[in-house]
Protein backbone atom coordinates (compact mmCIF):
# COMPACT_ATOMS: atom_id res chain seq x y z
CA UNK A 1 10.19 -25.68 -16.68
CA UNK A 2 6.81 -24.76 -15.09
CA UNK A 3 3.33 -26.65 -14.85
CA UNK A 4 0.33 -24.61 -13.77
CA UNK A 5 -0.02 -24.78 -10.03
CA UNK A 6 -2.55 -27.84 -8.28
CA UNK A 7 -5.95 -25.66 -8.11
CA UNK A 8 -7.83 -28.86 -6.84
CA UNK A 9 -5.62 -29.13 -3.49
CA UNK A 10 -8.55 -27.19 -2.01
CA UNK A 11 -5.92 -26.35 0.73
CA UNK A 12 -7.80 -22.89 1.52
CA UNK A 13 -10.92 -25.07 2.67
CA UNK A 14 -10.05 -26.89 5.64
CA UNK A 15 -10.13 -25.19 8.59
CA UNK A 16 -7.40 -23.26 9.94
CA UNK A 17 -6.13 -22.79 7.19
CA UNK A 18 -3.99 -19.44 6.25
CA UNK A 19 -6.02 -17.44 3.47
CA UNK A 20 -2.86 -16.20 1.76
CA UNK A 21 -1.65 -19.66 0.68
CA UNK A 22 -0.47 -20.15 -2.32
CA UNK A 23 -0.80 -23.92 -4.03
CA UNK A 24 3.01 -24.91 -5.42
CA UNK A 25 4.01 -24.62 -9.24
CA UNK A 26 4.60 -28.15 -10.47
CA UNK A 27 8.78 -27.23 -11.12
CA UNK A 28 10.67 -29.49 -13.68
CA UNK A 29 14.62 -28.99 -12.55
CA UNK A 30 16.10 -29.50 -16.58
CA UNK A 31 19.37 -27.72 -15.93
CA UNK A 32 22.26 -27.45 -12.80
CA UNK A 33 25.24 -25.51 -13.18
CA UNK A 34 28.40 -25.24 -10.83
CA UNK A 35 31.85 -24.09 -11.81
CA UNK A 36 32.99 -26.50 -9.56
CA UNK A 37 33.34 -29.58 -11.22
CA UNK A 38 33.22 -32.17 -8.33
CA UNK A 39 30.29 -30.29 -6.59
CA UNK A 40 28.34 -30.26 -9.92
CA UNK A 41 28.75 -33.92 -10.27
CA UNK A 42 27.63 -35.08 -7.12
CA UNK A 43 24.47 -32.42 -7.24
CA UNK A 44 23.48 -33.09 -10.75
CA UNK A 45 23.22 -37.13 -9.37
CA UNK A 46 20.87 -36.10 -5.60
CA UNK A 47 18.99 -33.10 -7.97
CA UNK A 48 18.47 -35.70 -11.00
CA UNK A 49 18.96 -32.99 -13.69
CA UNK A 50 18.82 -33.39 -17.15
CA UNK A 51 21.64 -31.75 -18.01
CA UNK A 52 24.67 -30.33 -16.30
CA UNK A 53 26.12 -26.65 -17.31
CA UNK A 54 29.79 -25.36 -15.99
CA UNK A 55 28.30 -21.49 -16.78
CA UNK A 56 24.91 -19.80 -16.22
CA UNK A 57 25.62 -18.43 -19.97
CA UNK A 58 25.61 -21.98 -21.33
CA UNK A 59 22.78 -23.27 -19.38
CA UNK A 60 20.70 -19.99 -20.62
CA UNK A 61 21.80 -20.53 -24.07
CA UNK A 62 21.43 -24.51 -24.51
CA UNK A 63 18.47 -25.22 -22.02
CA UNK A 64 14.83 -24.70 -22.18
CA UNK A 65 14.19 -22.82 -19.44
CA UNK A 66 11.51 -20.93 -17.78
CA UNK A 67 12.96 -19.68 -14.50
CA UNK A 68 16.65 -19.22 -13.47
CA UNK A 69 17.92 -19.28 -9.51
CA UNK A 70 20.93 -17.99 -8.59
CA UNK A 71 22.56 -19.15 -4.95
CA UNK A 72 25.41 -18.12 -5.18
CA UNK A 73 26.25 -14.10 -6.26
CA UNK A 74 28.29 -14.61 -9.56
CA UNK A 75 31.36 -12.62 -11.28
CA UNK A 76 29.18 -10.64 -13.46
CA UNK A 77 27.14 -8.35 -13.15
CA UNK A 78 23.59 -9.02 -12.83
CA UNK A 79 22.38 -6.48 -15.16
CA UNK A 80 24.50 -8.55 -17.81
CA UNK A 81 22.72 -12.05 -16.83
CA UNK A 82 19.18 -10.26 -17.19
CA UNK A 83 19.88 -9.17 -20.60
CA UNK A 84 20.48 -12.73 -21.55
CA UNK A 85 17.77 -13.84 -19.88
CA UNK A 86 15.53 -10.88 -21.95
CA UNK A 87 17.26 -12.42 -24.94
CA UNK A 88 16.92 -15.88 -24.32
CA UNK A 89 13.08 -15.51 -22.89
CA UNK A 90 13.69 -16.42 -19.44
CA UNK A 91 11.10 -13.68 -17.64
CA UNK A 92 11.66 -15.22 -14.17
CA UNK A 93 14.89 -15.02 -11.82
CA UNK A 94 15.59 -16.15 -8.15
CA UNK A 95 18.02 -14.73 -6.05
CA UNK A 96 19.48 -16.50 -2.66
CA UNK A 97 21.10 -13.20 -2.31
CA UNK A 98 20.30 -9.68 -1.80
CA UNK A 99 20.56 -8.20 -5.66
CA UNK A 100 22.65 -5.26 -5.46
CA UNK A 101 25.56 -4.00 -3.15
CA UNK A 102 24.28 -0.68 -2.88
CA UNK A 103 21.14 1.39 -3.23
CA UNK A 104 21.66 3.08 -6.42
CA UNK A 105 22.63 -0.24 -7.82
CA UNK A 106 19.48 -1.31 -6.65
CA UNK A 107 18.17 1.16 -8.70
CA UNK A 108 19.72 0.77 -11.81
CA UNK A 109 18.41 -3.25 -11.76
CA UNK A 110 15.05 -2.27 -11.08
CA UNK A 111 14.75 -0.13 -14.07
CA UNK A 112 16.50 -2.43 -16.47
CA UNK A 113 14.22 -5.68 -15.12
CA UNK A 114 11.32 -3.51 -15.78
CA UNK A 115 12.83 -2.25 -19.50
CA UNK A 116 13.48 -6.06 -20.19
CA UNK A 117 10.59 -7.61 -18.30
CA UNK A 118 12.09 -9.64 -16.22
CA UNK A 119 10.63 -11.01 -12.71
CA UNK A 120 13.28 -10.67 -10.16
CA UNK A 121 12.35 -12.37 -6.95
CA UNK A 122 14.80 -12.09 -3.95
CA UNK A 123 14.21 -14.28 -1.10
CA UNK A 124 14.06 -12.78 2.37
CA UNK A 125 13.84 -16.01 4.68
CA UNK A 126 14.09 -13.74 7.57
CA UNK A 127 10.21 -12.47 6.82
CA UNK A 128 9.31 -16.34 6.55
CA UNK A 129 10.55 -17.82 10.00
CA UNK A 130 7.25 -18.86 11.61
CA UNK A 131 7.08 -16.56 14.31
CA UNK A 132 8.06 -13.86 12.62
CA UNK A 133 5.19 -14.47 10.33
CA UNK A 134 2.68 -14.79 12.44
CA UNK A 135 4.44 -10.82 14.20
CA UNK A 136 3.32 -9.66 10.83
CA UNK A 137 0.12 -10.55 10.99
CA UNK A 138 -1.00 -10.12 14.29
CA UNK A 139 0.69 -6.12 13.78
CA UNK A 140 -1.66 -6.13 10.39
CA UNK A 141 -4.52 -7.62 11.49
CA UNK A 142 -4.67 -7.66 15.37
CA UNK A 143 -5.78 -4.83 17.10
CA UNK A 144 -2.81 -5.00 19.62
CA UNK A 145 -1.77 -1.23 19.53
CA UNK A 146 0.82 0.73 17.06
CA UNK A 147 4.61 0.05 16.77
CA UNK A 148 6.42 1.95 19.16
CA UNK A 149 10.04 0.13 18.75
CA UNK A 150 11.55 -2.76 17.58
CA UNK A 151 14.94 -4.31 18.92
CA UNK A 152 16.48 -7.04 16.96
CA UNK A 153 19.79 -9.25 17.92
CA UNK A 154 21.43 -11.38 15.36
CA UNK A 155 24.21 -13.69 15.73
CA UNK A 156 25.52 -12.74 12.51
CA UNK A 157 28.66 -10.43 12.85
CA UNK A 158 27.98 -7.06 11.29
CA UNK A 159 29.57 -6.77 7.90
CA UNK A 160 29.90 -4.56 5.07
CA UNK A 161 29.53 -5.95 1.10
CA UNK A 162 33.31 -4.48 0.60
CA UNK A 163 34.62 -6.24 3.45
CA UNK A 164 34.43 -9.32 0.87
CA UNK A 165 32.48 -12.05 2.92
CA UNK A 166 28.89 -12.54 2.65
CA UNK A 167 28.03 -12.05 5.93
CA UNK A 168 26.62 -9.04 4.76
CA UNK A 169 23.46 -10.82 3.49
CA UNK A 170 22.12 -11.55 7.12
CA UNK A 171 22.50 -7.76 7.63
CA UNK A 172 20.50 -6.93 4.95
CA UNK A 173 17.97 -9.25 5.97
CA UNK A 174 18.10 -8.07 9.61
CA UNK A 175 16.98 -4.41 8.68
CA UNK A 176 14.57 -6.15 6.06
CA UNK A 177 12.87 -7.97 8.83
CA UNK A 178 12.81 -4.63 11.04
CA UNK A 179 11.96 -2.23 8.29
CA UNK A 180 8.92 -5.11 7.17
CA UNK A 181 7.24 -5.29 10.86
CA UNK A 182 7.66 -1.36 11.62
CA UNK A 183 5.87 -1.10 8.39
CA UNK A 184 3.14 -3.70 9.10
CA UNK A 185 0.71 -1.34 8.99
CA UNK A 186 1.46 1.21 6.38
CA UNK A 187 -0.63 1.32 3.58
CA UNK A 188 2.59 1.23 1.24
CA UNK A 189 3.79 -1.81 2.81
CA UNK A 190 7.44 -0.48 3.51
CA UNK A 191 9.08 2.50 5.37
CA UNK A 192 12.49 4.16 5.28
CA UNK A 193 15.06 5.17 8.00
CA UNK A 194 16.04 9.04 8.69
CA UNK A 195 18.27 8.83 11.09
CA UNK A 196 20.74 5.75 11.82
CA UNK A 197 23.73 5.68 14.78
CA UNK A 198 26.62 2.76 14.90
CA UNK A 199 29.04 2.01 17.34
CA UNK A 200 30.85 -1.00 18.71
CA UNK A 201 30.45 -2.33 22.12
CA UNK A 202 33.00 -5.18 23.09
CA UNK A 203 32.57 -7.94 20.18
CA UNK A 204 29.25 -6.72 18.50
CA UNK A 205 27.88 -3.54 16.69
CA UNK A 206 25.13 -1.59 18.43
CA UNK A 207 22.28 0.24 16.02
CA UNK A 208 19.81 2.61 16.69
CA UNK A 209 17.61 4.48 13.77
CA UNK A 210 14.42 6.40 13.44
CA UNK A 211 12.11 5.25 10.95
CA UNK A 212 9.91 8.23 8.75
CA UNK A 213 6.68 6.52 10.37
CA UNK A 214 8.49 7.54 13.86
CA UNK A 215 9.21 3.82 14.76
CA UNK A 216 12.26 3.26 16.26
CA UNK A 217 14.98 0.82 16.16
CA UNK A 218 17.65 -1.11 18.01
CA UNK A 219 19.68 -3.29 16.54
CA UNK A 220 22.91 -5.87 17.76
CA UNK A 221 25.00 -7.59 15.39
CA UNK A 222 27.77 -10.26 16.72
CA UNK A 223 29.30 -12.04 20.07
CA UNK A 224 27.09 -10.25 22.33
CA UNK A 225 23.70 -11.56 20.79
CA UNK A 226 22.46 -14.89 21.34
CA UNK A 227 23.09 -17.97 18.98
CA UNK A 228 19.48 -17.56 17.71
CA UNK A 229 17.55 -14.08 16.36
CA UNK A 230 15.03 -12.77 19.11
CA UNK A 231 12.91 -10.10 17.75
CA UNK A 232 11.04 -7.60 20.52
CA UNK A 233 8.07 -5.42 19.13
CA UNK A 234 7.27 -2.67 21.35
CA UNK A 235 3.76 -1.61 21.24
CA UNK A 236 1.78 0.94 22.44
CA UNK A 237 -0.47 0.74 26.13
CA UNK A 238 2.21 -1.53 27.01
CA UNK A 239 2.19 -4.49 24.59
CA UNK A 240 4.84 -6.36 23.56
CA UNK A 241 5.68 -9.32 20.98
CA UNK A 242 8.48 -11.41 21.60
CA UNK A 243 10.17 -13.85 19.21
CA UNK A 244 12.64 -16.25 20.13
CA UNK A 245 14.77 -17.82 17.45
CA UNK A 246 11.76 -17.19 14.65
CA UNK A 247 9.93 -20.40 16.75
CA UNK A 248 8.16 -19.00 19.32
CA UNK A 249 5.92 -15.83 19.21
CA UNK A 250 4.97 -14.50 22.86
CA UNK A 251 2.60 -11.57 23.46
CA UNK A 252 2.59 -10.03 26.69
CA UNK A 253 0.30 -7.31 27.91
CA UNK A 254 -0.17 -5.22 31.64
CA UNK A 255 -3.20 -6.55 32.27
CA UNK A 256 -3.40 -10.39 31.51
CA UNK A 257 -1.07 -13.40 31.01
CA UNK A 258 1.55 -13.99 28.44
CA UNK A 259 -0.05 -15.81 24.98
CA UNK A 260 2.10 -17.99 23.25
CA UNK A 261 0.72 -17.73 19.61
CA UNK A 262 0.96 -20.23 16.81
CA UNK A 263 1.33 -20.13 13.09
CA UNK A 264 -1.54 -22.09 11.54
CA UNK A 265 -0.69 -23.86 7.77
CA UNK A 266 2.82 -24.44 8.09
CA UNK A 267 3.95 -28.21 8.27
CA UNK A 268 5.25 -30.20 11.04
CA UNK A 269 8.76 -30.05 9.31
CA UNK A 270 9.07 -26.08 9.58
CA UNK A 271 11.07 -25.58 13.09
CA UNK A 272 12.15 -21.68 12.45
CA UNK A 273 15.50 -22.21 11.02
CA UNK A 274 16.53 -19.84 7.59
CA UNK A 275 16.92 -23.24 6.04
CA UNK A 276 13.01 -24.08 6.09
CA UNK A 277 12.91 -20.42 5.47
CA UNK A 278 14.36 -20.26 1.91
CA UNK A 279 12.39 -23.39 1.42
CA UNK A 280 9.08 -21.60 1.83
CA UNK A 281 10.36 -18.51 0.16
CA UNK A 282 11.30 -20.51 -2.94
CA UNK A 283 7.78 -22.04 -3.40
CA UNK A 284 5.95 -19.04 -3.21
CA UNK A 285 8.35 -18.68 -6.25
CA UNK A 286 7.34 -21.02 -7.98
CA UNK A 287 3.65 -20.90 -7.23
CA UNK A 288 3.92 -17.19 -8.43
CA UNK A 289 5.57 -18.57 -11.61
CA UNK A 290 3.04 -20.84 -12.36
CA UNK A 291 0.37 -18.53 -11.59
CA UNK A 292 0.81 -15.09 -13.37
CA UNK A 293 -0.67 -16.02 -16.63
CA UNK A 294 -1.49 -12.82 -18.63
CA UNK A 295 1.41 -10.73 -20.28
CA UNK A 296 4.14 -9.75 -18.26
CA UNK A 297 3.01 -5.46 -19.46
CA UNK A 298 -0.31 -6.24 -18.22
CA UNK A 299 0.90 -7.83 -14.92
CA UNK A 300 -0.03 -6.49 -11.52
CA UNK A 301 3.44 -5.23 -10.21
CA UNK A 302 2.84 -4.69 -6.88
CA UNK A 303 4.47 -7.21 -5.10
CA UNK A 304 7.93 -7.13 -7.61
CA UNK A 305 7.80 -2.94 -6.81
CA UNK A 306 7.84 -3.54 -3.09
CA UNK A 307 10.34 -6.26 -3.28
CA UNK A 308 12.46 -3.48 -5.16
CA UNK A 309 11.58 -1.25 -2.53
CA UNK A 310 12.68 -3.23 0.48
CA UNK A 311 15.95 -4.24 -1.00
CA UNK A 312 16.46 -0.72 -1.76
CA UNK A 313 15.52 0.69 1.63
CA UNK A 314 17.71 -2.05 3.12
CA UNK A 315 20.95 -1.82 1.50
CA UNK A 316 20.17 2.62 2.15
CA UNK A 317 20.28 1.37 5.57
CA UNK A 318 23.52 -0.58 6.00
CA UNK A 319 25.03 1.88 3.96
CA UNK A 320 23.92 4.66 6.66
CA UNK A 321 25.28 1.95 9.41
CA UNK A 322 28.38 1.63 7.69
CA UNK A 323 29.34 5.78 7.54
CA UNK A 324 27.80 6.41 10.99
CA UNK A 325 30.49 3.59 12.42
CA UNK A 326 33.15 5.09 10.60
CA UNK A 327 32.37 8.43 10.98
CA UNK A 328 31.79 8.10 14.97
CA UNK A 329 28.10 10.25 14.21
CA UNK A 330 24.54 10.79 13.61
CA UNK A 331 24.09 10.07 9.93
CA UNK A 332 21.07 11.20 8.08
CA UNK A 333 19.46 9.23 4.88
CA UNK A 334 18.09 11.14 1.78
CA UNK A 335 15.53 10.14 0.16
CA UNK A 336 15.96 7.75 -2.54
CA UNK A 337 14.80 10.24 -5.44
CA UNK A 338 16.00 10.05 -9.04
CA UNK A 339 17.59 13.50 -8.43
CA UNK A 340 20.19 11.94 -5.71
CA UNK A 341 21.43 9.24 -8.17
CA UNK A 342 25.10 8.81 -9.19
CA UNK A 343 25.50 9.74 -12.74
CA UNK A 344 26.23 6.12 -13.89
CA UNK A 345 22.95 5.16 -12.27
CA UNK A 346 21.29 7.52 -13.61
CA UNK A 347 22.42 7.47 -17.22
CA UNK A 348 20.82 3.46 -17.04
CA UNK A 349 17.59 4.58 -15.64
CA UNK A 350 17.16 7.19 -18.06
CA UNK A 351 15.55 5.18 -20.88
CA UNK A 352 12.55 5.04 -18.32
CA UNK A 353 9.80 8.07 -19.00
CA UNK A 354 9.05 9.77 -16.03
CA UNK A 355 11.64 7.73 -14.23
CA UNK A 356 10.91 8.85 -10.73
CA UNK A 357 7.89 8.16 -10.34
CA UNK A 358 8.10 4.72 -11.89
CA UNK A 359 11.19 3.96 -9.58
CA UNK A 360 9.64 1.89 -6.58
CA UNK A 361 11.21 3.59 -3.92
CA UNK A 362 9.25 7.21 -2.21
């Protein structure tokens, strides 16, 4: 259950403070559910829920609720937990995990969440991580030159969603994070990949693709990489942004000293990891619950299209990875246009008029 958010924190009026803050939704936690019955016990006792479900279907069903988080990616499908949602009138729904498998899928869900009205929120903790954050905005707002390349590594071995782990999450989020700071200045807020190229080296996967803005990028997944992210942001007249494990931010440039940037408004408590991460990602959740007032048809969609859009552009992109590794070549990415659907996915975006258009993707 949601309260309206604390308008009286004045939080955007003492100095320093980042303008794009958001003041939290006051969240009531009424109902937990966990198949497992041990875990749900001892959770339901720390979270002091009202009342404890075995099934997301009986928790919709019996509880009042507003808002539904998922953390864990269930059996069924999540077109089949929106429609209960739509029936029940939950209009809000977290995800801890990316929300489709596939691009097409991606598409499907976006059509029927916008048919049922349904907020779908999927966190991407990677964006979040403080220096990473403050990346963003110095590459929106800074006049430090245009991105020229971007080299990621990630500890996280590279992984496919078929190979049945879900270490295919971090990859997602790993070209999320890339595709979000070559993108930092588009008007559109996202860009796609063209090109893509795979290959192993040793213990780890080696990346490179070509963005449509002409950003370039080089990513390393596994043994090779250190234990933490670091995230290099080529610029051009010889800039440079360097993030070390999403803490530190350090901007180098030919003619002066290395700048070691901070991220004003985040607490004391935030030290980089994805755990703080998903933290801050889930109260801008609930802030935007607690917010968005006015009918859900009248709504500004923006930032739900683009969060479509980046999951969509994502998962196109480890797809790519995963054919261009198999295949041993070059693999190029079509648009994502209604024409290049499967026919299942397009038979369930069909009820949408002038569906490509609406579709948040090109």
């Amino acid at each position: 259950m949601l309260a309206p958010p604390d308008l009286g924190s004045r939080w955007s009026q003492r100095p320093g403070a980042i303008l794009d803050y958001q003041p939290p939704a006051v969240a009531a936690l009424v109902a937990i559910g966990d198949s497992d019955k041990k875990r749900l016990e001892r959770i339901s006792q720390i979270s002091h829920a009202q009342t404890p479900f075995s099934t997301w279907r009986d928790m919709l069903r019996e509880g009042e609720l507003d808002a539904l988080l998922l953390t864990k990616r269930p059996e069924e499908p999540l077109g089949e937990i929106m429609a209960e949602m739509a029936q029940r009138g939950v209009r809000w729904l977290w995800l801890h995990f990316p929300p489709a498998i596939s691009a097409d899928e991606v598409l499907a869900l976006s059509a029927q969440a916008q048919l049922q009205q349904i907020q779908v929120w999927w966190a991407q903790p990677a964006t979040l991580l403080r220096a990473h954050r403050t990346a963003g905005q110095l590459l929106t707002h800074g006049n430090i030159g245009e991105v020229e390349h971007i080299h990621l590594a990630w500890p996280a071995p590279f992984a496919l969603p078929a190979a049945g782990n879900s270490h295919w999450w971090e990859i997602v989020q790993a070209f999320n994070l890339t595709l979000k700071m070559a993108s930092a200045r588009d008007t559109t807020g996202s860009t796609r990949i063209l090109q893509i190229m795979a290959g192993k080296c040793g213990g780890s996967v080696a990346i490179w693709a070509r963005c449509a803005n002409d950003v370039t990028l080089s990513l390393q997944f596994g043994a090779a990489t250190p234990v933490l992210p670091r995230l290099e942001i080529r610029l051009s007249e010889g800039n440079s942004l360097v993030c070390e494990g999403g803490r530190e931010l350090l901007h180098y440039s030919p003619r002066g000293e290395a700048q070691m940037h901070g991220s004003s408004g985040w607490t004391t408590a935030d030290s980089g990891n994805l755990a703080g991460a998903y933290a801050e990602d889930l109260k801008r959740f609930l802030a935007r619950c607690g917010e968005l007032e006015m009918p859900l048809t009248q709504a500004a969609p923006g930032g739900e299209l683009l969060m479509w859009r980046a999951a969509a552009h994502a998962m196109h992109a480890l797809e790519g990875a995963g054919n261009s590794l198999s295949a041993r070549a070059l693999e190029m990415l079509p648009p994502l246009h209604f024409e290049h659907l499967s026919p299942r996915t397009r038979e369930q975006v069909a009820p949408l008029k002038n569906a490509s258009a609406t579709l948040p993707l090109e």
